[in-house]
Each structure stands twice: as C-alpha cells, then as structure tokens.
C-alpha atoms as a PDB file:
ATOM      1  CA  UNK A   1      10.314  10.228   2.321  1.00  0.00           C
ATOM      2  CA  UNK A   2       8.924  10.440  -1.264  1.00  0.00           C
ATOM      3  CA  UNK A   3       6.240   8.518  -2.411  1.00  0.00           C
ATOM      4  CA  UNK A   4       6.875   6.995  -6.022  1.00  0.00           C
ATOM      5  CA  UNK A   5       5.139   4.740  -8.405  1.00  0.00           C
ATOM      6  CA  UNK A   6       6.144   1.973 -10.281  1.00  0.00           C
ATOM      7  CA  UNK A   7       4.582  -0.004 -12.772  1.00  0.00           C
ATOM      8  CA  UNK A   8       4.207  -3.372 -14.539  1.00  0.00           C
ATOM      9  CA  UNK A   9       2.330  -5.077 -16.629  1.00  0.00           C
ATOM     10  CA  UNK A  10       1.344  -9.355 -17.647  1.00  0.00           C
ATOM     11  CA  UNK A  11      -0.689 -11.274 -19.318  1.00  0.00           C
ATOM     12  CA  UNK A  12      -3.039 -13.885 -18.009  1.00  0.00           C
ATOM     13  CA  UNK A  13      -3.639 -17.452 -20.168  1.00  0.00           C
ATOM     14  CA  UNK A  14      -7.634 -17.382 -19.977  1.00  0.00           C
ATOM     15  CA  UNK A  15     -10.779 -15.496 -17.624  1.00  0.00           C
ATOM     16  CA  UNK A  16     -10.032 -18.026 -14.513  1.00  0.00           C
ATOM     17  CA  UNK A  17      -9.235 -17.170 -10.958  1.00  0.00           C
ATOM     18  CA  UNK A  18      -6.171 -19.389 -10.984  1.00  0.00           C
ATOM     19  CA  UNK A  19      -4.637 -17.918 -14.135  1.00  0.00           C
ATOM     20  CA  UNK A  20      -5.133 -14.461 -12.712  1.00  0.00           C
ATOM     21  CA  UNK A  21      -3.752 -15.177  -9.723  1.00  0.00           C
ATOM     22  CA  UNK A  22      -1.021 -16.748 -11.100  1.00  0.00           C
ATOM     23  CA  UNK A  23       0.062 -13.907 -13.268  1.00  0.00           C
ATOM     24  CA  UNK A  24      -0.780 -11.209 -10.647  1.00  0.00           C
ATOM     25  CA  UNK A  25       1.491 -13.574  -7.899  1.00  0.00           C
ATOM     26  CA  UNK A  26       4.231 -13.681 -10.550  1.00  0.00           C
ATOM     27  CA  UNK A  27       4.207  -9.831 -11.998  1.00  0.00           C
ATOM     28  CA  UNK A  28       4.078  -8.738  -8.130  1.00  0.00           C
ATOM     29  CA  UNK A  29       7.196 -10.812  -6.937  1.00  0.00           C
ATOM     30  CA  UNK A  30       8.960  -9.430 -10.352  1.00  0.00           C
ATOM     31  CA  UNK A  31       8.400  -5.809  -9.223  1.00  0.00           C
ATOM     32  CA  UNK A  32       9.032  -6.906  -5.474  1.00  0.00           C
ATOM     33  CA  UNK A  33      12.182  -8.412  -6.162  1.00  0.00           C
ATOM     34  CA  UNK A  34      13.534  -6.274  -9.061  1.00  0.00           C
ATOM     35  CA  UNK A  35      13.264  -3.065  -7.134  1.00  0.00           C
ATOM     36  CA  UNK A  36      13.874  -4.430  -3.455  1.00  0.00           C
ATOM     37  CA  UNK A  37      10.436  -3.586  -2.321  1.00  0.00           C
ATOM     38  CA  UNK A  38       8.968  -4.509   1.509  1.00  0.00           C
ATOM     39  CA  UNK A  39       5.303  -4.331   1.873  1.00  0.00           C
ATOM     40  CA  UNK A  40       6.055  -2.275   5.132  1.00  0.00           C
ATOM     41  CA  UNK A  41       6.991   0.630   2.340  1.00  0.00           C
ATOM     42  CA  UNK A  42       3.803   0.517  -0.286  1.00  0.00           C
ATOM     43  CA  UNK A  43       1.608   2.797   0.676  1.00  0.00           C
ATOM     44  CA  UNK A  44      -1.356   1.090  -1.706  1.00  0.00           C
ATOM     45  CA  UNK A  45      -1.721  -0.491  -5.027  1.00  0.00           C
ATOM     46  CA  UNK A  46      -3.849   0.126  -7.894  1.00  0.00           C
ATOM     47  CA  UNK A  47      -4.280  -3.275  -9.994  1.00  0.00           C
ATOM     48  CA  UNK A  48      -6.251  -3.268 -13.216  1.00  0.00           C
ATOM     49  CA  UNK A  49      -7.640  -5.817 -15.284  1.00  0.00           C
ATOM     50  CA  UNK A  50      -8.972  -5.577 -19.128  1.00  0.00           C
ATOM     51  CA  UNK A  51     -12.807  -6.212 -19.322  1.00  0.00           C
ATOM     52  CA  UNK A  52     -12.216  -9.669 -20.492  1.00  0.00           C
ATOM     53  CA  UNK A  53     -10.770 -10.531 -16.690  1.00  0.00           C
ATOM     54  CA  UNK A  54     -13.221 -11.283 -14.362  1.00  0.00           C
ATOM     55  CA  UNK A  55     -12.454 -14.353 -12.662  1.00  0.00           C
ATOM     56  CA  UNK A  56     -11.176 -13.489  -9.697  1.00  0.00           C
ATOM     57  CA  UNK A  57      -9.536  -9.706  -7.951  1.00  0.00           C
ATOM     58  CA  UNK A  58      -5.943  -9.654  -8.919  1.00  0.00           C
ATOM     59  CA  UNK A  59      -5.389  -7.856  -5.449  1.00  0.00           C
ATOM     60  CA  UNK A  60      -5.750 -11.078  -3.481  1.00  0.00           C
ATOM     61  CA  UNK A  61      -2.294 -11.905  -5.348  1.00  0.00           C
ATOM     62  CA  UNK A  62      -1.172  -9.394  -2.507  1.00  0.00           C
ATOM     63  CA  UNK A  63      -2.843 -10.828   0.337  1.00  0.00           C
ATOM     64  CA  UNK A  64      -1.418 -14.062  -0.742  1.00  0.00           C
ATOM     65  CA  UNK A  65       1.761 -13.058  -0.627  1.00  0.00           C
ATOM     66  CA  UNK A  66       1.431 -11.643   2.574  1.00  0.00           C
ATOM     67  CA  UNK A  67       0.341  -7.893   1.863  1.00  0.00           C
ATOM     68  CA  UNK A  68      -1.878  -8.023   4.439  1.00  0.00           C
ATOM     69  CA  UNK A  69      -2.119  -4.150   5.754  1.00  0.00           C
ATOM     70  CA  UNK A  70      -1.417  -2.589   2.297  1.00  0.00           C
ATOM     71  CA  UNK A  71      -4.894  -0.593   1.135  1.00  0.00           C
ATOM     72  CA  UNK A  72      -5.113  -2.462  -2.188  1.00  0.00           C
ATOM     73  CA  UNK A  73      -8.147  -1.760  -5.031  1.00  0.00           C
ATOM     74  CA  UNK A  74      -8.936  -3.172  -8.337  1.00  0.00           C
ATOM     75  CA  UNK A  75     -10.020  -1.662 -11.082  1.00  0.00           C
ATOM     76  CA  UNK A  76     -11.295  -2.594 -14.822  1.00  0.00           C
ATOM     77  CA  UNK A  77      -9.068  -0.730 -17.547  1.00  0.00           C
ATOM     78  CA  UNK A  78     -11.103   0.945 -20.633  1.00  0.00           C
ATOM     79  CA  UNK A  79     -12.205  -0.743 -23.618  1.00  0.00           C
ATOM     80  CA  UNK A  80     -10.187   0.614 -25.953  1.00  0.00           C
ATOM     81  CA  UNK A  81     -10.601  -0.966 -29.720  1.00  0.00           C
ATOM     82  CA  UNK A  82      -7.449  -2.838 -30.766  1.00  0.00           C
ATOM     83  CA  UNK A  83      -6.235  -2.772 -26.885  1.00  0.00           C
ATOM     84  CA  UNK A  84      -4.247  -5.785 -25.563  1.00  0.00           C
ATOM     85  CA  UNK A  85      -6.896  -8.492 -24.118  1.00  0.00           C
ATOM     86  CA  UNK A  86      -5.918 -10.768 -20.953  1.00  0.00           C
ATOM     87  CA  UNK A  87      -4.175  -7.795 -19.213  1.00  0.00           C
ATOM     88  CA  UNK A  88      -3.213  -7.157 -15.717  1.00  0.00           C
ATOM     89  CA  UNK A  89      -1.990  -3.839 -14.337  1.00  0.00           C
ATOM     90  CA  UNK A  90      -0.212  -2.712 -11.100  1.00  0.00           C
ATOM     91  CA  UNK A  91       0.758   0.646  -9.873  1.00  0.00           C
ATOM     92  CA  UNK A  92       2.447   0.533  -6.859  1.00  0.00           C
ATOM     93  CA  UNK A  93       2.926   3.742  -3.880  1.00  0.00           C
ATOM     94  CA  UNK A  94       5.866   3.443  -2.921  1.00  0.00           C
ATOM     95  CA  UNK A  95       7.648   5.047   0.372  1.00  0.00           C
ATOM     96  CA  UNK A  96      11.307   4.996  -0.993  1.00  0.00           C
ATOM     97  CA  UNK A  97      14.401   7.273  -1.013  1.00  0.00           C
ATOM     98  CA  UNK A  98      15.262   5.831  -4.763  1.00  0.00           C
ATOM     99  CA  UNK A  99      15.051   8.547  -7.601  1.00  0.00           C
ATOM    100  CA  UNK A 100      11.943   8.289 -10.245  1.00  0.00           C
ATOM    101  CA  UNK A 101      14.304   7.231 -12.709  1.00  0.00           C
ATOM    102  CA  UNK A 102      15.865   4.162 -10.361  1.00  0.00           C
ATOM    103  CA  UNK A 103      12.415   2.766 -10.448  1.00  0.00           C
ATOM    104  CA  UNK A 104      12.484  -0.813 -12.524  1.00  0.00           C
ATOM    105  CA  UNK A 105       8.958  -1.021 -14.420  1.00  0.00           C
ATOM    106  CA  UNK A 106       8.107  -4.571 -14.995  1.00  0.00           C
ATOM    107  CA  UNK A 107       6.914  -5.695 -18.270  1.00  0.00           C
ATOM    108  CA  UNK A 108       6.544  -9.725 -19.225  1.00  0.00           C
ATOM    109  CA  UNK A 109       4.604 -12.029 -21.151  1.00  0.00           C
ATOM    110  CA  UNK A 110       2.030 -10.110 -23.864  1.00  0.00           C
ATOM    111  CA  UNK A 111       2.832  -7.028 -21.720  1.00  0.00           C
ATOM    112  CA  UNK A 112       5.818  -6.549 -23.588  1.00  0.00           C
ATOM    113  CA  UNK A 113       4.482  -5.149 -26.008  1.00  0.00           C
ATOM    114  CA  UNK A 114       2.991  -2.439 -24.504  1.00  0.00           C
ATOM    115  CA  UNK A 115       6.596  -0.669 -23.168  1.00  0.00           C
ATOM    116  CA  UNK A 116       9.484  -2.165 -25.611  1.00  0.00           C
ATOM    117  CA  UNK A 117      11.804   0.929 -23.995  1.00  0.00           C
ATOM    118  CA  UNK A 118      11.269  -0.947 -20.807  1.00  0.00           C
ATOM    119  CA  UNK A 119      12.915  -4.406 -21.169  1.00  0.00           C
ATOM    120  CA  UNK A 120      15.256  -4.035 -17.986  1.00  0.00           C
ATOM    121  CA  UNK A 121      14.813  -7.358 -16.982  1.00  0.00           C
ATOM    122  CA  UNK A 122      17.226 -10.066 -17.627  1.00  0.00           C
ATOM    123  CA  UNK A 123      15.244 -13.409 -19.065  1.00  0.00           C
ATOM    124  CA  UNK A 124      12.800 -15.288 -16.170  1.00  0.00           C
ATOM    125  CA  UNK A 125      13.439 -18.247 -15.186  1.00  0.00           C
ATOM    126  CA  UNK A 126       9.780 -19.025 -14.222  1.00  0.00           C
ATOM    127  CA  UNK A 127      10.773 -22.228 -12.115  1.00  0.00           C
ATOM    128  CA  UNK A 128      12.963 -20.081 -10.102  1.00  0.00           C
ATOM    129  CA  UNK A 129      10.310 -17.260  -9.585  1.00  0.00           C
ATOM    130  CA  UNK A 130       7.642 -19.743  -8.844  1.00  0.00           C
ATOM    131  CA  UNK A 131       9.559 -21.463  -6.213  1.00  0.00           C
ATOM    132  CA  UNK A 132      10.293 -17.992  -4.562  1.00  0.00           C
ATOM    133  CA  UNK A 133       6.457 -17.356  -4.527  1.00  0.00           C
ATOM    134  CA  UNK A 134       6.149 -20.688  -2.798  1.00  0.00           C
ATOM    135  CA  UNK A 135       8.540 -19.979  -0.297  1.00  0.00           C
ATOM    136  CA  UNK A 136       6.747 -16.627   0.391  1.00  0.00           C
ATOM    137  CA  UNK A 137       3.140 -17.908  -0.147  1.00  0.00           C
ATOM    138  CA  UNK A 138       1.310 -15.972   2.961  1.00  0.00           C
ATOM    139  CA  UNK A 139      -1.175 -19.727   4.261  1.00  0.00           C
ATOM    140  CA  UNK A 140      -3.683 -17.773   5.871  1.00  0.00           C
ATOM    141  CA  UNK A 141      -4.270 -15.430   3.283  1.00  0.00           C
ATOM    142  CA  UNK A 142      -5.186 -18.061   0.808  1.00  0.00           C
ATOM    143  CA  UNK A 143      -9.015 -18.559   0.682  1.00  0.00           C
ATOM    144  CA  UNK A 144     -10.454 -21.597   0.769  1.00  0.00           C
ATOM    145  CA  UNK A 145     -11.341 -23.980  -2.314  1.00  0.00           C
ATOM    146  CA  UNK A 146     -14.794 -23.506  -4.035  1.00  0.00           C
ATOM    147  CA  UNK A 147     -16.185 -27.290  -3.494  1.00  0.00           C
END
C-alpha cells in the first residue's frame, strides 16, 4: 500500500498551551475527517510550529485525540522574514490506496493564506467540529492540570 502525505496548515490566537492545542485538535480532526483518515493507517506525523509557538508540543493534539501508537515529532519551522507568525504545521504518512491527487490539504484560519489554490473545504462550522473533538477526546491521554 502506498504511503502518501497530506498537509494542513492553522493559526493559533496567542503562545499558550491551550490555544495550541486547540488549533492543533481542530486542524487534525479537519484533515481526519476530510480525507477519512484512521490512526491505524498514519504511519507518523511531522507537526511544526513558527518560533513564536512555544507553549506547549502540538503533537499531544494527537495523543489527545487518541493517536496513541502513531510515532509523532515536532519541529520549529525557519525564521523566515515576512513569514506568517502563530503557525502550526502537519504532515501526515499516510498508508492509503487514494491517488496523490485525492489527497484533501487542509488550510483554515491565517493559514489560508499560505495555499489560496487549496480552499477545498466547504465553510466550518466550528461548534460542530468542536463537539466532534469532544466526542472523540481520548481521557487518558489528556495530562493533568498545572496547579
């Protein structure tokens, strides 16, 4: 089975480890759920963050949502002048029989900016999405509160 890579792309609000995770959770279940992805079939992810993110590893996004046995790194992207600020990355391995050119690249919030050929994605309802990331919200993969 071919391995191929897909891609996508956010924004976070500010440098805080709920604001990262929040964007990671919600770029994640966009590329999970736009391209039918199980975890069972990524082979690892590559997740990126601009300098300015430091807060927290966006890769725990994954554990949370249950990506428990998925080799996962993260990885600060170059400072490049003039570069979008508050990013967040993923490349995704994926095991699939889809073509390269099936593959749905996800692209929201700032992000959009950076791939205008790849708006595929109908409008988010953000309540909706949220409530499916609650529903899928892995417990005992969530660390516990800094007192």
């Amino acid at each position: 089975m071919p391995c191929r890579g897909v891609r996508g792309a956010t924004t976070a609000e500010e440098n805080t480890r709920e604001s990262i995770l929040e964007a990671t959770r919600q770029l994640l279940a966009l590329m999970i759920r736009a391209n039918g992805i199980a975890s069972e079939d990524v082979a690892s992810a590559v997740f990126t963050t601009t300098t300015d993110l430091n807060a927290e590893f966006p890769a725990l996004a994954a554990r949370q949502l249950g990506w428990l046995d998925v080799a996962l790194m993260c990885y600060h992207e170059l400072e490049v002048p003039g570069s979008l600020r508050h990013c967040i990355r993923i490349l995704l391995h994926w095991n699939t029989e889809k073509q390269t050119s099936e593959m749905i690249h996800v692209y929201v919030k700032g992000a959009t900016k950076l791939r205008p050929d790849r708006d595929q994605l109908p409008p988010v309802d953000w309540k909706e999405l949220e409530d499916w990331i609650g529903r899928h919200l892995d417990q005992t993969a969530l660390p516990a509160r800094p007192a």
